[in-house]
C-alpha atoms as a PDB file:
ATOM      1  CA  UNK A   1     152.007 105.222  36.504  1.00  0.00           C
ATOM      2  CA  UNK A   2     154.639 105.721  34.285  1.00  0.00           C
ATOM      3  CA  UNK A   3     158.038 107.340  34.966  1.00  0.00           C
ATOM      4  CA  UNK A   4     160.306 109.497  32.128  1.00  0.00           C
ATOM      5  CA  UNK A   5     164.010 109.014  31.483  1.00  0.00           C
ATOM      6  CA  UNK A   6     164.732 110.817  34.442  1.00  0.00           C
ATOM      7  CA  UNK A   7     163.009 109.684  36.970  1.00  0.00           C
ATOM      8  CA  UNK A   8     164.364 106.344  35.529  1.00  0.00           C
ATOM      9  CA  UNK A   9     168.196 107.009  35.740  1.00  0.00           C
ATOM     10  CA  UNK A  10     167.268 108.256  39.538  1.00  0.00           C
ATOM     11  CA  UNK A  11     165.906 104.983  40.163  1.00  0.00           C
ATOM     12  CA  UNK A  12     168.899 103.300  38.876  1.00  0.00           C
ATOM     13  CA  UNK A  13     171.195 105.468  41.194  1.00  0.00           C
ATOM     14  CA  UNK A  14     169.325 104.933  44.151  1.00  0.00           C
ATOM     15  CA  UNK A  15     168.505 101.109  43.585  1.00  0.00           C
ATOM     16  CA  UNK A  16     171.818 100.452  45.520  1.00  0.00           C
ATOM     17  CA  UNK A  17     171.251 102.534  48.163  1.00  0.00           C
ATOM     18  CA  UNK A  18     171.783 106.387  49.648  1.00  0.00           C
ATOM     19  CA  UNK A  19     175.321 107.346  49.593  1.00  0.00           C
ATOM     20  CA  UNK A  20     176.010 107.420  53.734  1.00  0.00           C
ATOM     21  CA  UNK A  21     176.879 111.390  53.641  1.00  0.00           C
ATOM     22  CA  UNK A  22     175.402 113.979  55.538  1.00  0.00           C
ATOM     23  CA  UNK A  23     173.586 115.184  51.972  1.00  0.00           C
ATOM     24  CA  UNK A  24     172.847 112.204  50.319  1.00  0.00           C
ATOM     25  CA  UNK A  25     169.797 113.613  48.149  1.00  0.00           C
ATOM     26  CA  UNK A  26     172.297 116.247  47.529  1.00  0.00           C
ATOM     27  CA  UNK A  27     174.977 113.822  46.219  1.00  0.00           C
ATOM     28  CA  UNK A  28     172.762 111.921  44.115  1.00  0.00           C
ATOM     29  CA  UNK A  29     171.597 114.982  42.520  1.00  0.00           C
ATOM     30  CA  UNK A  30     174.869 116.291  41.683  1.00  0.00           C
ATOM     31  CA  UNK A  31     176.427 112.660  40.440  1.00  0.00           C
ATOM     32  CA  UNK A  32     173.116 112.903  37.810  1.00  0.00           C
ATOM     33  CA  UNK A  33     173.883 116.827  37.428  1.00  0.00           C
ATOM     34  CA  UNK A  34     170.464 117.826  38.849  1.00  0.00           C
ATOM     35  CA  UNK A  35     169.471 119.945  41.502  1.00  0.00           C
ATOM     36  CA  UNK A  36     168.737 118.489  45.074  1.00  0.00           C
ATOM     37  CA  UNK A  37     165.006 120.074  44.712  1.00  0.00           C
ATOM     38  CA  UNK A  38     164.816 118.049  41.502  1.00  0.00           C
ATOM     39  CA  UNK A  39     165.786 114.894  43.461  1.00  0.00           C
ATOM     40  CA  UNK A  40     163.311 115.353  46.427  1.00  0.00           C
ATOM     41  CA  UNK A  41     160.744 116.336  44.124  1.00  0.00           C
ATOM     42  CA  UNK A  42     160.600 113.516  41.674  1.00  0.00           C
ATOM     43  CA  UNK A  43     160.873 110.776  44.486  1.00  0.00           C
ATOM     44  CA  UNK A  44     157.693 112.735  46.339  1.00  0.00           C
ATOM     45  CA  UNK A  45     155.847 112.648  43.073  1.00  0.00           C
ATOM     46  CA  UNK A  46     157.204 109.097  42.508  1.00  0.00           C
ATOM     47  CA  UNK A  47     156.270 107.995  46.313  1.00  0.00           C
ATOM     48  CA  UNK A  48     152.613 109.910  45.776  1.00  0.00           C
ATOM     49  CA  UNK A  49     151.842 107.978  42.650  1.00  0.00           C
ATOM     50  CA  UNK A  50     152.762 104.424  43.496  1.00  0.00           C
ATOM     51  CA  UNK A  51     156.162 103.979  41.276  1.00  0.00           C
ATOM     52  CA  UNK A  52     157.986 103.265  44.453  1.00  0.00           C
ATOM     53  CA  UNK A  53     156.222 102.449  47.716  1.00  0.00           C
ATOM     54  CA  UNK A  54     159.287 103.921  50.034  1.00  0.00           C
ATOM     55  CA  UNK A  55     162.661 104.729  50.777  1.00  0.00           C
ATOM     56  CA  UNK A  56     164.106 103.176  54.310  1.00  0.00           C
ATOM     57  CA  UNK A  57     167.084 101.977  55.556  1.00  0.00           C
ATOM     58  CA  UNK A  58     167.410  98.200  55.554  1.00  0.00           C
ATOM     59  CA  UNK A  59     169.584  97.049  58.873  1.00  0.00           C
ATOM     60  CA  UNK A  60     172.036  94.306  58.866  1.00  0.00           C
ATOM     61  CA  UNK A  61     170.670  92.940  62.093  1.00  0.00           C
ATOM     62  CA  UNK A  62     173.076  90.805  62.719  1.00  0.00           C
ATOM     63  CA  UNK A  63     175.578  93.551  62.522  1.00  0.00           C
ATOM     64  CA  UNK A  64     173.720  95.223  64.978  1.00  0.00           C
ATOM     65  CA  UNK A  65     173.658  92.260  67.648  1.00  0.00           C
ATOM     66  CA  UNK A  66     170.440  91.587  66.903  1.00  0.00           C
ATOM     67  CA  UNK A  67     171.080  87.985  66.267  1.00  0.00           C
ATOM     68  CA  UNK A  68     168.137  86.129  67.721  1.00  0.00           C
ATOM     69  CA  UNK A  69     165.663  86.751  64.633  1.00  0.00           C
ATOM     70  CA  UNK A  70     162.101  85.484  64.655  1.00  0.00           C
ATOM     71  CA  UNK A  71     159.267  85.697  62.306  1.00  0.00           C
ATOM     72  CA  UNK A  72     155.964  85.375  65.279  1.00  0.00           C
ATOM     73  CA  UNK A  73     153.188  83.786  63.162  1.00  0.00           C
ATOM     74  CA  UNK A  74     149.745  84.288  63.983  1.00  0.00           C
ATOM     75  CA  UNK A  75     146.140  82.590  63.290  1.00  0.00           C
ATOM     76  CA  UNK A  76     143.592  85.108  63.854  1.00  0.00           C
ATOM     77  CA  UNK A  77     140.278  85.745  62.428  1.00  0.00           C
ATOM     78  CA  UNK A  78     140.567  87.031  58.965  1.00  0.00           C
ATOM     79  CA  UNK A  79     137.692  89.940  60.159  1.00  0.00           C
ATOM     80  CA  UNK A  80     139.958  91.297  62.670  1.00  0.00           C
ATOM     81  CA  UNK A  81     142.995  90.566  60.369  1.00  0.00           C
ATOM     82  CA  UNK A  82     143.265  94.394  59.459  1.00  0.00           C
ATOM     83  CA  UNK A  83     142.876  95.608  62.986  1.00  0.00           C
ATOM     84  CA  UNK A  84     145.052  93.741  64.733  1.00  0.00           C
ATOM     85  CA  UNK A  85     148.065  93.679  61.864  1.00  0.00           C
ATOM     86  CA  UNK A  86     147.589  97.863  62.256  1.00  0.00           C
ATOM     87  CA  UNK A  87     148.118  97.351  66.654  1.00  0.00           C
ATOM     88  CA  UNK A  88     151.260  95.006  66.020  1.00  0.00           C
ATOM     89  CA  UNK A  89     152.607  96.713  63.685  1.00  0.00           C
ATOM     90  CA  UNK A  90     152.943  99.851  65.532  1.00  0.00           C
ATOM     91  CA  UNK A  91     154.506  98.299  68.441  1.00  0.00           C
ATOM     92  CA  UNK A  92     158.164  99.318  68.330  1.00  0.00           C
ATOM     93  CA  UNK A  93     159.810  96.108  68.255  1.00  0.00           C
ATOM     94  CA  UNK A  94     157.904  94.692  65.149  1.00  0.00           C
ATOM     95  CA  UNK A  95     159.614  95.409  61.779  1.00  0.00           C
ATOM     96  CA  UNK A  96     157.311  94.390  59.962  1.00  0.00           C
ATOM     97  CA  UNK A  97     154.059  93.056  59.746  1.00  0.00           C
ATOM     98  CA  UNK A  98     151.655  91.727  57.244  1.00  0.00           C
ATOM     99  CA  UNK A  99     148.816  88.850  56.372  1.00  0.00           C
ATOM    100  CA  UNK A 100     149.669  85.633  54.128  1.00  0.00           C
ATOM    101  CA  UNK A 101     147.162  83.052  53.192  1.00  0.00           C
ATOM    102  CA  UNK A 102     146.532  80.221  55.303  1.00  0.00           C
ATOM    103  CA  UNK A 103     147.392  76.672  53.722  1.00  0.00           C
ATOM    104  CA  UNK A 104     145.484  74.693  55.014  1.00  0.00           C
ATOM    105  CA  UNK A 105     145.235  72.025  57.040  1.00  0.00           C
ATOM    106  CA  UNK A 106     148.941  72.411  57.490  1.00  0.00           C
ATOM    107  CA  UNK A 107     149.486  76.042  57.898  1.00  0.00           C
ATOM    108  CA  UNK A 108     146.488  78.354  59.920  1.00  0.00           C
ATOM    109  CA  UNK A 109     148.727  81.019  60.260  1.00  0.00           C
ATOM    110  CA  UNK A 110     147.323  84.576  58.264  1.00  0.00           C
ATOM    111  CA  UNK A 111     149.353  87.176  60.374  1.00  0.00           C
ATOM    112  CA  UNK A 112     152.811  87.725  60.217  1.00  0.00           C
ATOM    113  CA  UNK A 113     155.075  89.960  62.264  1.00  0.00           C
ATOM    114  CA  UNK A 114     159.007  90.635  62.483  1.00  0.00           C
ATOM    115  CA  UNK A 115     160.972  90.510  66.240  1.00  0.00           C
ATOM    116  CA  UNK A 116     164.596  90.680  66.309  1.00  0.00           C
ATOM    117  CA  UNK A 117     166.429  90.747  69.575  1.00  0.00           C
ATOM    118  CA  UNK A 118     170.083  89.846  70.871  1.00  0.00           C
ATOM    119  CA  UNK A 119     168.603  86.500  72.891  1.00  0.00           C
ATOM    120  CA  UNK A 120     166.164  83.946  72.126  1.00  0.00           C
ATOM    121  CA  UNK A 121     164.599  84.923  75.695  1.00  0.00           C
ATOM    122  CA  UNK A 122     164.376  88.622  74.009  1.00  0.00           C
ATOM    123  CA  UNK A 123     162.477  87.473  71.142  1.00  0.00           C
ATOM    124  CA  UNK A 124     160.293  85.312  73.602  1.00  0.00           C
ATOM    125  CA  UNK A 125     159.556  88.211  75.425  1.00  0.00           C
ATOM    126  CA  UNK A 126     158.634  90.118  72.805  1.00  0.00           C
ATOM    127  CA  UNK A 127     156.494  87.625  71.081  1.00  0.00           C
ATOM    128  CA  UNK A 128     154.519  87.451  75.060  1.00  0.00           C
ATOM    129  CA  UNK A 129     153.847  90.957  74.273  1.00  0.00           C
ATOM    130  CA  UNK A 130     152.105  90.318  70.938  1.00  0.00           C
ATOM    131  CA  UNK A 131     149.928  87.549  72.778  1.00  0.00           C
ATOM    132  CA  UNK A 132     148.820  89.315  75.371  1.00  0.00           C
ATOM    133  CA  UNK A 133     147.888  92.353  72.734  1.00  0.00           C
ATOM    134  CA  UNK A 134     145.694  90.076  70.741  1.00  0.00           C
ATOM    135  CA  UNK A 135     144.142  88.127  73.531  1.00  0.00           C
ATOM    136  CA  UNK A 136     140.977  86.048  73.118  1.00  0.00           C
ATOM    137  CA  UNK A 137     141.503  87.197  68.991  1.00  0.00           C
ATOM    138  CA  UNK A 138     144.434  84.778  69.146  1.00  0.00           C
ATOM    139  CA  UNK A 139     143.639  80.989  67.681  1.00  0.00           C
ATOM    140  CA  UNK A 140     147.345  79.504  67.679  1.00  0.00           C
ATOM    141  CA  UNK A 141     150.614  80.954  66.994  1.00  0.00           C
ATOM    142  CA  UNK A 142     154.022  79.580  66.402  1.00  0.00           C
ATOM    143  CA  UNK A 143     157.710  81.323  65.657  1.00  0.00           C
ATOM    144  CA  UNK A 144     159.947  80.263  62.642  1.00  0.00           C
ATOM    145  CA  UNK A 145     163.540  81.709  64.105  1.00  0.00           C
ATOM    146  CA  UNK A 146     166.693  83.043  61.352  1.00  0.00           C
ATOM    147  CA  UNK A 147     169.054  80.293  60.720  1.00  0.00           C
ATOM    148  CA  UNK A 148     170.832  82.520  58.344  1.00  0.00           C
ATOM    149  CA  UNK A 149     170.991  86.518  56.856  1.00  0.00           C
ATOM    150  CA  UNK A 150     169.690  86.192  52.849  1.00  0.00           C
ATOM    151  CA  UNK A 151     170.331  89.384  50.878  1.00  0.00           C
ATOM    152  CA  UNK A 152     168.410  92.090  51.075  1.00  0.00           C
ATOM    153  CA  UNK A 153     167.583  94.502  47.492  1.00  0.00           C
ATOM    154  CA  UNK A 154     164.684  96.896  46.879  1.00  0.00           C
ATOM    155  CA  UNK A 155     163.711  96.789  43.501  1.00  0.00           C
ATOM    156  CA  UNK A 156     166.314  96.773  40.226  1.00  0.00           C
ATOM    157  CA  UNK A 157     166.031  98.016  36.634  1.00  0.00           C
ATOM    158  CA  UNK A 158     167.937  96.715  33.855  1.00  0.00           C
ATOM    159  CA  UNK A 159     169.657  99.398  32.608  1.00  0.00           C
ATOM    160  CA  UNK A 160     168.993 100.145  29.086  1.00  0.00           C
ATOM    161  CA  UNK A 161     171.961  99.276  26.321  1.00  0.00           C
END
């Protein structure tokens, strides 16, 4: 997996994010004097390869009202750890979702998964939801609520002097 000295400079002009214009693939492309086609192209071959994993939009929540922000942690049996990430994952309120190691004896939790609401009672309500999807499968759970926004950045290259 190895990118060439244009796929690199695209990197480095998307690494802070799609202009917000109706074109933005298009705008990129002609800032770097390339075609849109070229653009598209190279990120699908990019995306298809493994260089970069995505390209999504990464909410302010806060901005948004969303302002009640808690990460649901779940113990659950690491056999069913796949299965169950895959069903709360997919639920339309989770952002994301994904398994840690346990640490042990102070920390069961393997299954992590993303709510954000506008109330506490939202989250709450939400987090009910996840319960009652994993039922029996479910061997403790707590919720570790935002107490403040840290930055969010995708990856960054160093540009090259």
């Amino acid at each position: 997996m190895s990118i060439d000295s244009t796929d690199r400079v695209l990197i480095e002009a998307l690494q802070g994010g799609l202009p917000l214009v109706p074109a933005p693939y298009a705008e990129v492309a002609d800032r770097l004097g390339l075609t849109e086609a070229v653009v598209t192209d190279r990120l699908a071959a990019m995306k298809s390869t493994g260089v970069i994993r995505r390209i999504a939009a990464a909410p302010n929540h806060f901005q948004l009202g969303m302002t009640a922000n808690g990460m649901t942690v779940w113990d659950v049996g690491d056999d069913r750890i796949a299965e169950l990430g895959a069903q709360i994952g997919a639920l339309p309120f989770v952002t994301h979702c994904y398994e840690r190691p346990r640490a042990l004896p102070d920390w069961p939790f393997n299954l992590f998964a993303m709510v954000h609401g506008e109330t506490r009672e939202e989250v709450e309500a939400k987090r009910a939801q996840i319960r009652d999807l994993l039922g029996e499968a479910r061997r403790g759970d707590d919720i570790l609520y935002s107490t403040r926004i840290l930055k969010k950045t995708g990856l960054r290259l160093r540009k090259r002097g």
